[in-house]
PDB file of N, CA and C in Angstrom:
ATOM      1  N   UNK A   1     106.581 108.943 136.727  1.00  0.00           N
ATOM      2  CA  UNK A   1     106.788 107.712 135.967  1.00  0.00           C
ATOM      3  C   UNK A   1     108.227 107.681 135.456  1.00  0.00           C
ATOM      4  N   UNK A   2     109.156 106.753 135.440  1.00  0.00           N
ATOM      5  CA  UNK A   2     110.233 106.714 134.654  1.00  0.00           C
ATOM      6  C   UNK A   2     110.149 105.978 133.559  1.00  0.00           C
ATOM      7  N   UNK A   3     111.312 106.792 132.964  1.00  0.00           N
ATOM      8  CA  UNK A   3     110.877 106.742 131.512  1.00  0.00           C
ATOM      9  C   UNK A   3     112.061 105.263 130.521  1.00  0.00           C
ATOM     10  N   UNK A   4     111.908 105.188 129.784  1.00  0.00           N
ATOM     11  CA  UNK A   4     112.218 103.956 129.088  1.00  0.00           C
ATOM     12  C   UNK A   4     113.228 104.369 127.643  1.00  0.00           C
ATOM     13  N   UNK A   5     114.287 104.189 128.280  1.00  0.00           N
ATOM     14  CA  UNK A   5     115.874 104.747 128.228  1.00  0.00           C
ATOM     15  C   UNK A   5     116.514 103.790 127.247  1.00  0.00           C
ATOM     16  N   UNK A   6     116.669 104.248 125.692  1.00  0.00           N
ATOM     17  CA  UNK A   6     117.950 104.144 125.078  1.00  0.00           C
ATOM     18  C   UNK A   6     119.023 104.915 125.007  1.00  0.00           C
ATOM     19  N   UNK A   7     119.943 104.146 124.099  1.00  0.00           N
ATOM     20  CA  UNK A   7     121.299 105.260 123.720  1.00  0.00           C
ATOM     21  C   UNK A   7     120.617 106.178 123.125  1.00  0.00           C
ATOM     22  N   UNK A   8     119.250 106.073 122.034  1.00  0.00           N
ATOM     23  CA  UNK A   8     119.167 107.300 121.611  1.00  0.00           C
ATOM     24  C   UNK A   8     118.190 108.351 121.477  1.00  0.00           C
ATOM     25  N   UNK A   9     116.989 107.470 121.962  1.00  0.00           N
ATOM     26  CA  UNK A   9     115.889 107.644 122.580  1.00  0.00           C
ATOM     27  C   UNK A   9     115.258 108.033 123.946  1.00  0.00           C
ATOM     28  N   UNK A  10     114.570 108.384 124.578  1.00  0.00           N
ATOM     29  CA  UNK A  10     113.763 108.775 125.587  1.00  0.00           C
ATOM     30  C   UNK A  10     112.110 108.527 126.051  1.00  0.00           C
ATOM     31  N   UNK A  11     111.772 107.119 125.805  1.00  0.00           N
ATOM     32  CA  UNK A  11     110.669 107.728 125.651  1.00  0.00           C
ATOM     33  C   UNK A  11     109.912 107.802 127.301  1.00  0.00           C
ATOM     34  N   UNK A  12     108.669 108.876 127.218  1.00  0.00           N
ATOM     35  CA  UNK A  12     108.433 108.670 128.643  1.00  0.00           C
ATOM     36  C   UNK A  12     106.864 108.383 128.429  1.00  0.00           C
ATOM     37  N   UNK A  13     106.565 107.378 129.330  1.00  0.00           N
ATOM     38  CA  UNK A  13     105.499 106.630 129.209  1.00  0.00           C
ATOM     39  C   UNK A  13     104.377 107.733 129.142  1.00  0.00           C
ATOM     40  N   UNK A  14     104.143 108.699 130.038  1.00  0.00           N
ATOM     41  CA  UNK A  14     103.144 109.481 129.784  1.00  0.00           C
ATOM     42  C   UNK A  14     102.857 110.385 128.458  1.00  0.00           C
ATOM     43  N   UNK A  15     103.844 110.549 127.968  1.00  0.00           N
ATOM     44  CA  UNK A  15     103.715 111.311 126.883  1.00  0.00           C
ATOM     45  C   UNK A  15     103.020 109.833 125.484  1.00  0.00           C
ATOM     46  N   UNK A  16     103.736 108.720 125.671  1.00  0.00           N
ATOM     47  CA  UNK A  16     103.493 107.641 124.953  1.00  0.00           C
ATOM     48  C   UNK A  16     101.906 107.408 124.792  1.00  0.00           C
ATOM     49  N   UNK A  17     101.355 107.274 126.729  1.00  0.00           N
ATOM     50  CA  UNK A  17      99.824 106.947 126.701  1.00  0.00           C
ATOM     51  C   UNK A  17      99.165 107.966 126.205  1.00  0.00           C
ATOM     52  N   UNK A  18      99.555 109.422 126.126  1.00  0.00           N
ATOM     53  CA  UNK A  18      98.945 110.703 125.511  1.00  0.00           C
ATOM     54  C   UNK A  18      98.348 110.362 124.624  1.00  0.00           C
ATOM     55  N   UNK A  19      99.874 109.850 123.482  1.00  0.00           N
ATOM     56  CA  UNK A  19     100.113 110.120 122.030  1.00  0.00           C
ATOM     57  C   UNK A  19      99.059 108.692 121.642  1.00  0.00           C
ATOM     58  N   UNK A  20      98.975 107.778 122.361  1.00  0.00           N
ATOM     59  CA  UNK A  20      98.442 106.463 122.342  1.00  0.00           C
ATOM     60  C   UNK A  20      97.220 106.595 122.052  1.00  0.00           C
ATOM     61  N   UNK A  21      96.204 107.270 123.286  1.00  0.00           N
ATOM     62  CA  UNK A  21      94.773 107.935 123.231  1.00  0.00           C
ATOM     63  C   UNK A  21      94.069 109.051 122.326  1.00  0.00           C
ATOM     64  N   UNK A  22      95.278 109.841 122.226  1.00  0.00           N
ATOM     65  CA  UNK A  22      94.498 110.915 121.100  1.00  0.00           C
ATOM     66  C   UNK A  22      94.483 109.815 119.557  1.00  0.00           C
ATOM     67  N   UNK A  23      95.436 108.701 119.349  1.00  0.00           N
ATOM     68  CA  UNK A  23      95.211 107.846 118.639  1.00  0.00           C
ATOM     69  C   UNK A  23      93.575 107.334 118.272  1.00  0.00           C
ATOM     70  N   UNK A  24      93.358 106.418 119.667  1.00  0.00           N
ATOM     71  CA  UNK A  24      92.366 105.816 120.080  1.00  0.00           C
ATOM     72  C   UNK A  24      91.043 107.062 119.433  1.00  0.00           C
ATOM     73  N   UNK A  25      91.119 107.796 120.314  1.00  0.00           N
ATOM     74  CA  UNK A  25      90.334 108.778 119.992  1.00  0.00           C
ATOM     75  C   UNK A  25      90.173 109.066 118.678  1.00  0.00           C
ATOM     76  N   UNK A  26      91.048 109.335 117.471  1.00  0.00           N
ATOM     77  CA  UNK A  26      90.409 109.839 116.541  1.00  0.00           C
ATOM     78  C   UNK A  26      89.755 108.302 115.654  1.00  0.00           C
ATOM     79  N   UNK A  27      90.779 106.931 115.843  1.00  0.00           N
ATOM     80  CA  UNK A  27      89.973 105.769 115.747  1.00  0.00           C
ATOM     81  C   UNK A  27      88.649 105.618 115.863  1.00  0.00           C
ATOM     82  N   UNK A  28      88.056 106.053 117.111  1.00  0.00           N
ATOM     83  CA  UNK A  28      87.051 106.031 117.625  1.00  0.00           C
ATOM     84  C   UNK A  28      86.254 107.177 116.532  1.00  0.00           C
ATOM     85  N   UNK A  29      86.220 108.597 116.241  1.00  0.00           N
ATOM     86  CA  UNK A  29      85.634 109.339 115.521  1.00  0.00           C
ATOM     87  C   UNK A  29      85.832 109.429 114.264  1.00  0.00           C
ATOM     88  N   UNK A  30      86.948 108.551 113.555  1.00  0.00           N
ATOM     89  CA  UNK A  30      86.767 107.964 112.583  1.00  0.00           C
ATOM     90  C   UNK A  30      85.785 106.488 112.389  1.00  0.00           C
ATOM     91  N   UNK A  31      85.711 105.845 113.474  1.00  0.00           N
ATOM     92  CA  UNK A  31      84.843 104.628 113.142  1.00  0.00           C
ATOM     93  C   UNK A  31      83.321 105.113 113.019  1.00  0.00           C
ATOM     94  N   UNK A  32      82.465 106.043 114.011  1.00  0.00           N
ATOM     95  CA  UNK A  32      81.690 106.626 114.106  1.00  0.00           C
ATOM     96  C   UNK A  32      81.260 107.293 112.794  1.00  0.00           C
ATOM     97  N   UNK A  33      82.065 107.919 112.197  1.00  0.00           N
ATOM     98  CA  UNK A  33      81.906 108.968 111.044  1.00  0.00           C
ATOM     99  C   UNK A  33      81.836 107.563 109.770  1.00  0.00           C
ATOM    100  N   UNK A  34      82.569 106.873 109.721  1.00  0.00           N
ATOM    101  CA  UNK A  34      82.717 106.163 108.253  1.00  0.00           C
ATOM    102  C   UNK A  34      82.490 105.003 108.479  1.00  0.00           C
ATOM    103  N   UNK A  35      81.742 104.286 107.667  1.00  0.00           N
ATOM    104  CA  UNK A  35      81.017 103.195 107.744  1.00  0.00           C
ATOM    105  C   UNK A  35      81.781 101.982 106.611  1.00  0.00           C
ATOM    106  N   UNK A  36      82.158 102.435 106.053  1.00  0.00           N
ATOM    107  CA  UNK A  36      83.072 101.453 105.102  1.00  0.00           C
ATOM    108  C   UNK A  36      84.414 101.227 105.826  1.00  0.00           C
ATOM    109  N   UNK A  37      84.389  99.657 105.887  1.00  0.00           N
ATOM    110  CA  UNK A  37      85.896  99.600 106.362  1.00  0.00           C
ATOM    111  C   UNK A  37      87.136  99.852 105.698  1.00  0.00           C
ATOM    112  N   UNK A  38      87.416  99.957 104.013  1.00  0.00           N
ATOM    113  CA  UNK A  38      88.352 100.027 103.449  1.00  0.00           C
ATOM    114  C   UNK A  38      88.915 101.510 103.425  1.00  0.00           C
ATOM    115  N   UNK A  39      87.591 102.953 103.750  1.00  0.00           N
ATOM    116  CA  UNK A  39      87.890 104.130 103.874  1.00  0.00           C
ATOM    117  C   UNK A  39      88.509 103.990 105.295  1.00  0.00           C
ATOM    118  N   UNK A  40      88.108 103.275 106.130  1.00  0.00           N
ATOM    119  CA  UNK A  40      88.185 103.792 107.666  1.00  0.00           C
ATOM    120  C   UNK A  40      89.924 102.930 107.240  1.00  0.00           C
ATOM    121  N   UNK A  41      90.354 101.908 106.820  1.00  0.00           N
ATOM    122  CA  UNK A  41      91.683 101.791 107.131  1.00  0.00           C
ATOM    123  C   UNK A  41      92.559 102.757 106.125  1.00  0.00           C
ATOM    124  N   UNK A  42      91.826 103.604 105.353  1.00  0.00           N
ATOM    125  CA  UNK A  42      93.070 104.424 104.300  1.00  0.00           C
ATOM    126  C   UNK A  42      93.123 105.639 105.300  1.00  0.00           C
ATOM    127  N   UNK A  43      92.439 105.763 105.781  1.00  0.00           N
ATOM    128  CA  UNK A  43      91.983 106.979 106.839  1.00  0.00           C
ATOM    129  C   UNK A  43      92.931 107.063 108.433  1.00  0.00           C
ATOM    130  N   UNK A  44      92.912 106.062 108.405  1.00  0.00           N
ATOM    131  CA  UNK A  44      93.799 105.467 110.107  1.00  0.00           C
ATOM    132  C   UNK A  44      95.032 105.091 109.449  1.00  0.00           C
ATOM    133  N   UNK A  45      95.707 105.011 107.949  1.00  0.00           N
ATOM    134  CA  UNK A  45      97.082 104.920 107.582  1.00  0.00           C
ATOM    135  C   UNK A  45      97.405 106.507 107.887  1.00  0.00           C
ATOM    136  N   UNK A  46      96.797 107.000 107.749  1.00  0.00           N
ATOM    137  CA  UNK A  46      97.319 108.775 107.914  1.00  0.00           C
ATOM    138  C   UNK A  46      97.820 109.041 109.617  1.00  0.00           C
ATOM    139  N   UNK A  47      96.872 108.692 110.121  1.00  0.00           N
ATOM    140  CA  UNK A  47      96.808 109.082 111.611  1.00  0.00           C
ATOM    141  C   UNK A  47      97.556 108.104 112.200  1.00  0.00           C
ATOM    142  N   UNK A  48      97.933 107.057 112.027  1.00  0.00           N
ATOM    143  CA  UNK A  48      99.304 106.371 112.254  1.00  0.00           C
ATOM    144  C   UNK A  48     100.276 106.959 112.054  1.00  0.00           C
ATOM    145  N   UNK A  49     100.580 107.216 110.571  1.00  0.00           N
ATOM    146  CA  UNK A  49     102.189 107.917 109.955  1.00  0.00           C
ATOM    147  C   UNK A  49     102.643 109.001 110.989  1.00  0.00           C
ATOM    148  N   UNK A  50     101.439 109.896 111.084  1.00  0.00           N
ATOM    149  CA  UNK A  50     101.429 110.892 111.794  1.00  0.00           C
ATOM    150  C   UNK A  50     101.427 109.853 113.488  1.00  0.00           C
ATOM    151  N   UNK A  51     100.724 109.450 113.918  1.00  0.00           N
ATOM    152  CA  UNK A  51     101.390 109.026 115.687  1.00  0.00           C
ATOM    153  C   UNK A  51     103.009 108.428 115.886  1.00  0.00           C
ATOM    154  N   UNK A  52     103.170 107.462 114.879  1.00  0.00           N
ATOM    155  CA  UNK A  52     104.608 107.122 115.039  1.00  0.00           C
ATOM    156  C   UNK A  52     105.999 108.474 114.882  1.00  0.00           C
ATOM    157  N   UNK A  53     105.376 108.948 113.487  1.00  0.00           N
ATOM    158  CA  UNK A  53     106.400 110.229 113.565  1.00  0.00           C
ATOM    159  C   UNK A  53     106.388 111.258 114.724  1.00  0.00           C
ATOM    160  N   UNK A  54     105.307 111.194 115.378  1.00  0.00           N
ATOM    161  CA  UNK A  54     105.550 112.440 116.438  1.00  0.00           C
ATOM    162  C   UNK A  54     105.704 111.668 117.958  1.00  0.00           C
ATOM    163  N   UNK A  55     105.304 110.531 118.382  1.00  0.00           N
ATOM    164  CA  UNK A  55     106.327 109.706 119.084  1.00  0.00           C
ATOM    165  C   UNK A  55     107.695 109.418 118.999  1.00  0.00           C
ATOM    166  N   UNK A  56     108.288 109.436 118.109  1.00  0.00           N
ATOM    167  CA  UNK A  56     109.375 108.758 117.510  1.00  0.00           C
ATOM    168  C   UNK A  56     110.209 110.431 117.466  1.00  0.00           C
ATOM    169  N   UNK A  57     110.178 111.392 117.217  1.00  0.00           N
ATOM    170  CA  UNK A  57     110.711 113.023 117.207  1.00  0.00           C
ATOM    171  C   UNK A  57     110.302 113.048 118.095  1.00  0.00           C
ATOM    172  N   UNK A  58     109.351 113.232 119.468  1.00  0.00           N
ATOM    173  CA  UNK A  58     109.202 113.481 120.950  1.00  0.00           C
ATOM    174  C   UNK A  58     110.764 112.966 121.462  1.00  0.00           C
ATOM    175  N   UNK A  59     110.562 111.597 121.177  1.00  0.00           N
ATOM    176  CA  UNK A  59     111.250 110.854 121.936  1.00  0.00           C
ATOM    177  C   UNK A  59     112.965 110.772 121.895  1.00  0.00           C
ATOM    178  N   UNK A  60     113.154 111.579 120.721  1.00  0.00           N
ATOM    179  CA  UNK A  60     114.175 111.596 120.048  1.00  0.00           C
ATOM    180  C   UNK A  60     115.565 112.564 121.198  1.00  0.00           C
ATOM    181  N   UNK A  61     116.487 112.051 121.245  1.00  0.00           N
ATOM    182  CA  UNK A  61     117.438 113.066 122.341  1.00  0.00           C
ATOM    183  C   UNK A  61     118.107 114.008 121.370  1.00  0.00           C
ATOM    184  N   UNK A  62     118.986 113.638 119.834  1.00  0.00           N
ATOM    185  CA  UNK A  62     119.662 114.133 119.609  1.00  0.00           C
ATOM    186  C   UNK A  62     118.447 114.552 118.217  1.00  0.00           C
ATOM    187  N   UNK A  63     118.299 116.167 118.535  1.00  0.00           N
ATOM    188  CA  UNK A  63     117.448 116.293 117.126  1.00  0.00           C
ATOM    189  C   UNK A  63     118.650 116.441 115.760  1.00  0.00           C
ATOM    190  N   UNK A  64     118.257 115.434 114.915  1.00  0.00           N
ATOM    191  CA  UNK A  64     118.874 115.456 113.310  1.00  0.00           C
ATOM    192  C   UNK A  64     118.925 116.546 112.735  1.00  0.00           C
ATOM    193  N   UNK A  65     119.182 116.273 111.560  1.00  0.00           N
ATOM    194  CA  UNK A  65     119.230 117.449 110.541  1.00  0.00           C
ATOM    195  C   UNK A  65     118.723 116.457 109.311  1.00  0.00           C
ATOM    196  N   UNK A  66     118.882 117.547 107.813  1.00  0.00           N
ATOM    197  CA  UNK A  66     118.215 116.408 106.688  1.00  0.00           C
ATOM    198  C   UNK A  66     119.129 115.141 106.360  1.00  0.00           C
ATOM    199  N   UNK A  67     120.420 115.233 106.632  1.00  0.00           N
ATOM    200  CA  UNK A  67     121.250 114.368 105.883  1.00  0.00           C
ATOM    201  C   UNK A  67     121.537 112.824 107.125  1.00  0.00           C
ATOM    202  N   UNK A  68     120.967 113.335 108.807  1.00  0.00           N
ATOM    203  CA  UNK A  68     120.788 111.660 109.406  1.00  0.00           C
ATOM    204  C   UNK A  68     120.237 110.807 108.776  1.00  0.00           C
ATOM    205  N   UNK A  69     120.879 109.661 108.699  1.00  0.00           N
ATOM    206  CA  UNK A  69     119.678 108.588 108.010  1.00  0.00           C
ATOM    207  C   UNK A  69     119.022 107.569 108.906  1.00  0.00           C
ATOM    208  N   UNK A  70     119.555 108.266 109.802  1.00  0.00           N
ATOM    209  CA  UNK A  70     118.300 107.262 111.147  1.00  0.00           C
ATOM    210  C   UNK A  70     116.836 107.955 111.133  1.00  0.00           C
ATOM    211  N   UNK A  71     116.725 109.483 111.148  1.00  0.00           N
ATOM    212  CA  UNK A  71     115.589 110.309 110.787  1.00  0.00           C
ATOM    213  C   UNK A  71     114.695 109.467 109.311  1.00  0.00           C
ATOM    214  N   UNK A  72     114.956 109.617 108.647  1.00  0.00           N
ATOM    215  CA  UNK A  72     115.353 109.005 107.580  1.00  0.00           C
ATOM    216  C   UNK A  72     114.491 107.581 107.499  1.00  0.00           C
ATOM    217  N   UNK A  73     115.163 106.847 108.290  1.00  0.00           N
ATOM    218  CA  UNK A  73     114.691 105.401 108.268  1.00  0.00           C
ATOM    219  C   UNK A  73     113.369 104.943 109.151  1.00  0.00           C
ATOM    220  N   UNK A  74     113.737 105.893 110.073  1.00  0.00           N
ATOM    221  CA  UNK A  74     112.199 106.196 110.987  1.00  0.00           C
ATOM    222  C   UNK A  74     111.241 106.542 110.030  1.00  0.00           C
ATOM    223  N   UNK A  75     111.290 108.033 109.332  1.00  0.00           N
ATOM    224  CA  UNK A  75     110.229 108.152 108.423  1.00  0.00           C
ATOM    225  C   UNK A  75     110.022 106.850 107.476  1.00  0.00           C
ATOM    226  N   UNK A  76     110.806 106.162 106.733  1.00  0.00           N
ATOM    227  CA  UNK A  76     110.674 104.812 106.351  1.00  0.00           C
ATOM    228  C   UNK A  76     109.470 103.896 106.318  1.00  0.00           C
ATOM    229  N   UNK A  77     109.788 103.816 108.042  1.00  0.00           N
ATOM    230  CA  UNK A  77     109.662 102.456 108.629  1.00  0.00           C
ATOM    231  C   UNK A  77     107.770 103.076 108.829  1.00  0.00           C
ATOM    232  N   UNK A  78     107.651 104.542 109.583  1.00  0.00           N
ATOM    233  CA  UNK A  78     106.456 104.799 109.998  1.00  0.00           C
ATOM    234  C   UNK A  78     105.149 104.649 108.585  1.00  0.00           C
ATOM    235  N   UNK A  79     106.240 105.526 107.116  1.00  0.00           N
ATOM    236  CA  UNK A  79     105.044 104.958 106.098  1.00  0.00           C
ATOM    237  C   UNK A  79     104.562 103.678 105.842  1.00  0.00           C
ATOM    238  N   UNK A  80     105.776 102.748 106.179  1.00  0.00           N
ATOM    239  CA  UNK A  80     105.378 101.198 105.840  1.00  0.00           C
ATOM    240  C   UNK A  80     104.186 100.996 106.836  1.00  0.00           C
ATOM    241  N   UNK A  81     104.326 101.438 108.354  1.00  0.00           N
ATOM    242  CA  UNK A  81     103.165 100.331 109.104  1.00  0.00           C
ATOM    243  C   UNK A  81     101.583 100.949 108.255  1.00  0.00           C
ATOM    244  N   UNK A  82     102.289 102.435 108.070  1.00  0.00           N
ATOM    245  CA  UNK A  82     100.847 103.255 107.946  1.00  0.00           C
ATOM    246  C   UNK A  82     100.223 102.671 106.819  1.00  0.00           C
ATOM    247  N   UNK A  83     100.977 102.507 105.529  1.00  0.00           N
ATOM    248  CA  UNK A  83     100.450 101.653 104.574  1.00  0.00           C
ATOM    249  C   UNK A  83     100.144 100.252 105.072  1.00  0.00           C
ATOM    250  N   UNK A  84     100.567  99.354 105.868  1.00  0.00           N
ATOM    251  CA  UNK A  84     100.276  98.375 106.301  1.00  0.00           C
ATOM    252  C   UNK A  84      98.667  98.058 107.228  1.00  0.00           C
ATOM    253  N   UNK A  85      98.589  99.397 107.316  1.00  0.00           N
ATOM    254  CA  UNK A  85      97.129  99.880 108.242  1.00  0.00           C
ATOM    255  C   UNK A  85      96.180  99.809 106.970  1.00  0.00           C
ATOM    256  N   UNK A  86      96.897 100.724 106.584  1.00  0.00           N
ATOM    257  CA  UNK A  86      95.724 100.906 104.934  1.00  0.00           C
ATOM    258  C   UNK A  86      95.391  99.260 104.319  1.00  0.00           C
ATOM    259  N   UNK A  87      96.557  98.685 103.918  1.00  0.00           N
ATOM    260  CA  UNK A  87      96.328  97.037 103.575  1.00  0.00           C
ATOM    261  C   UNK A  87      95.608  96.331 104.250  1.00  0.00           C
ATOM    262  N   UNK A  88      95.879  96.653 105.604  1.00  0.00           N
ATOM    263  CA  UNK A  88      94.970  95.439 106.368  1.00  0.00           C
ATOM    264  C   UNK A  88      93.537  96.166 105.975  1.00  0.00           C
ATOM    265  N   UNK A  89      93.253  97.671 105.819  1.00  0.00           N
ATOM    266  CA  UNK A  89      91.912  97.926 105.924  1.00  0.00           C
ATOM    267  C   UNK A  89      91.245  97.479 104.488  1.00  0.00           C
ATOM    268  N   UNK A  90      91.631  97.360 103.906  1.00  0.00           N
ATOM    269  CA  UNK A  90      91.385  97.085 102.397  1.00  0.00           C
ATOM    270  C   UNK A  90      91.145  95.337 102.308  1.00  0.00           C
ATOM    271  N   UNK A  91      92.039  94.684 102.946  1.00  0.00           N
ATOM    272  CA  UNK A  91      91.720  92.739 102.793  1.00  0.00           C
ATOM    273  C   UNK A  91      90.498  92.840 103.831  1.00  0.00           C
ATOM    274  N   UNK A  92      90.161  93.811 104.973  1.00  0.00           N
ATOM    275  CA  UNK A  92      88.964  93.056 105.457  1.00  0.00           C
ATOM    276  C   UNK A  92      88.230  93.484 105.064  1.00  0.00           C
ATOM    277  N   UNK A  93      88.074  95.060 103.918  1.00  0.00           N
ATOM    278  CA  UNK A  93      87.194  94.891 103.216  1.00  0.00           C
ATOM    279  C   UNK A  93      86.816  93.942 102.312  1.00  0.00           C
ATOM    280  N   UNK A  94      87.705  93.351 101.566  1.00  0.00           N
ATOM    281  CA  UNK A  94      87.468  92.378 101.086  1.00  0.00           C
ATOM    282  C   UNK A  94      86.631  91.207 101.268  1.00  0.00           C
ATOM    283  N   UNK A  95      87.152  91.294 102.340  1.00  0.00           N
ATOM    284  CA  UNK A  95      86.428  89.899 103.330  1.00  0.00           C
ATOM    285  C   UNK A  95      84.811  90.319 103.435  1.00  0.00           C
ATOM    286  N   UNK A  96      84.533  91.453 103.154  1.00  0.00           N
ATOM    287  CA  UNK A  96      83.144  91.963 103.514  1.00  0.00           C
ATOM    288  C   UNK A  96      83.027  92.438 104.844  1.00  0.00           C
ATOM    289  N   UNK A  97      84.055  92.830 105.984  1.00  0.00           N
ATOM    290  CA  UNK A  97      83.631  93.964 106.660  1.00  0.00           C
ATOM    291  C   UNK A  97      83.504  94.987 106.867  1.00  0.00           C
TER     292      UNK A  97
END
């Protein structure tokens, strides 16, 4: 497969669909296990933070140190969706699902 080429990035699709499915997968044994939707989205904010950060460092060419602030802004950006996972799981609890 070829892979999908920035200036600073690498990512290669197989490693992506890996990181994609073991996703899916724990989705899946988290939905199974927990029956409340507002636990199941505080639950899948974790396992997000964690898929984007280890996609995002896979994919990475030049490994950082503490003081990059692109490292930095990645970690950022990955708590926001993960909290954004958690939010959405929380309004459709709301909603009653």
């Amino acid at each position: 497969m070829s892979s999908l080429k920035t200036r600073h990035y690498n990512l290669q699709p197989r490693n992506l669909l890996t990181n994609t499915l073991a996703l899916a997968l724990v989705f899946t044994a988290f939905r199974l296990t927990i029956e409340d939707t507002l636990t199941l989205g505080y639950a899948m904010a974790v396992a997000v933070f964690i898929y984007i950060s280890v996609t995002v460092e896979g994919a990475r060419l030049r490994k950082s140190g503490v003081g990059d602030l692109r490292s930095w802004a990645e970690t950022c950006f990955a708590a926001a969706v993960a909290a954004l996972v958690g939010y959405l799981g929380y309004r459709a609890w709301l909603m009653g699902y």
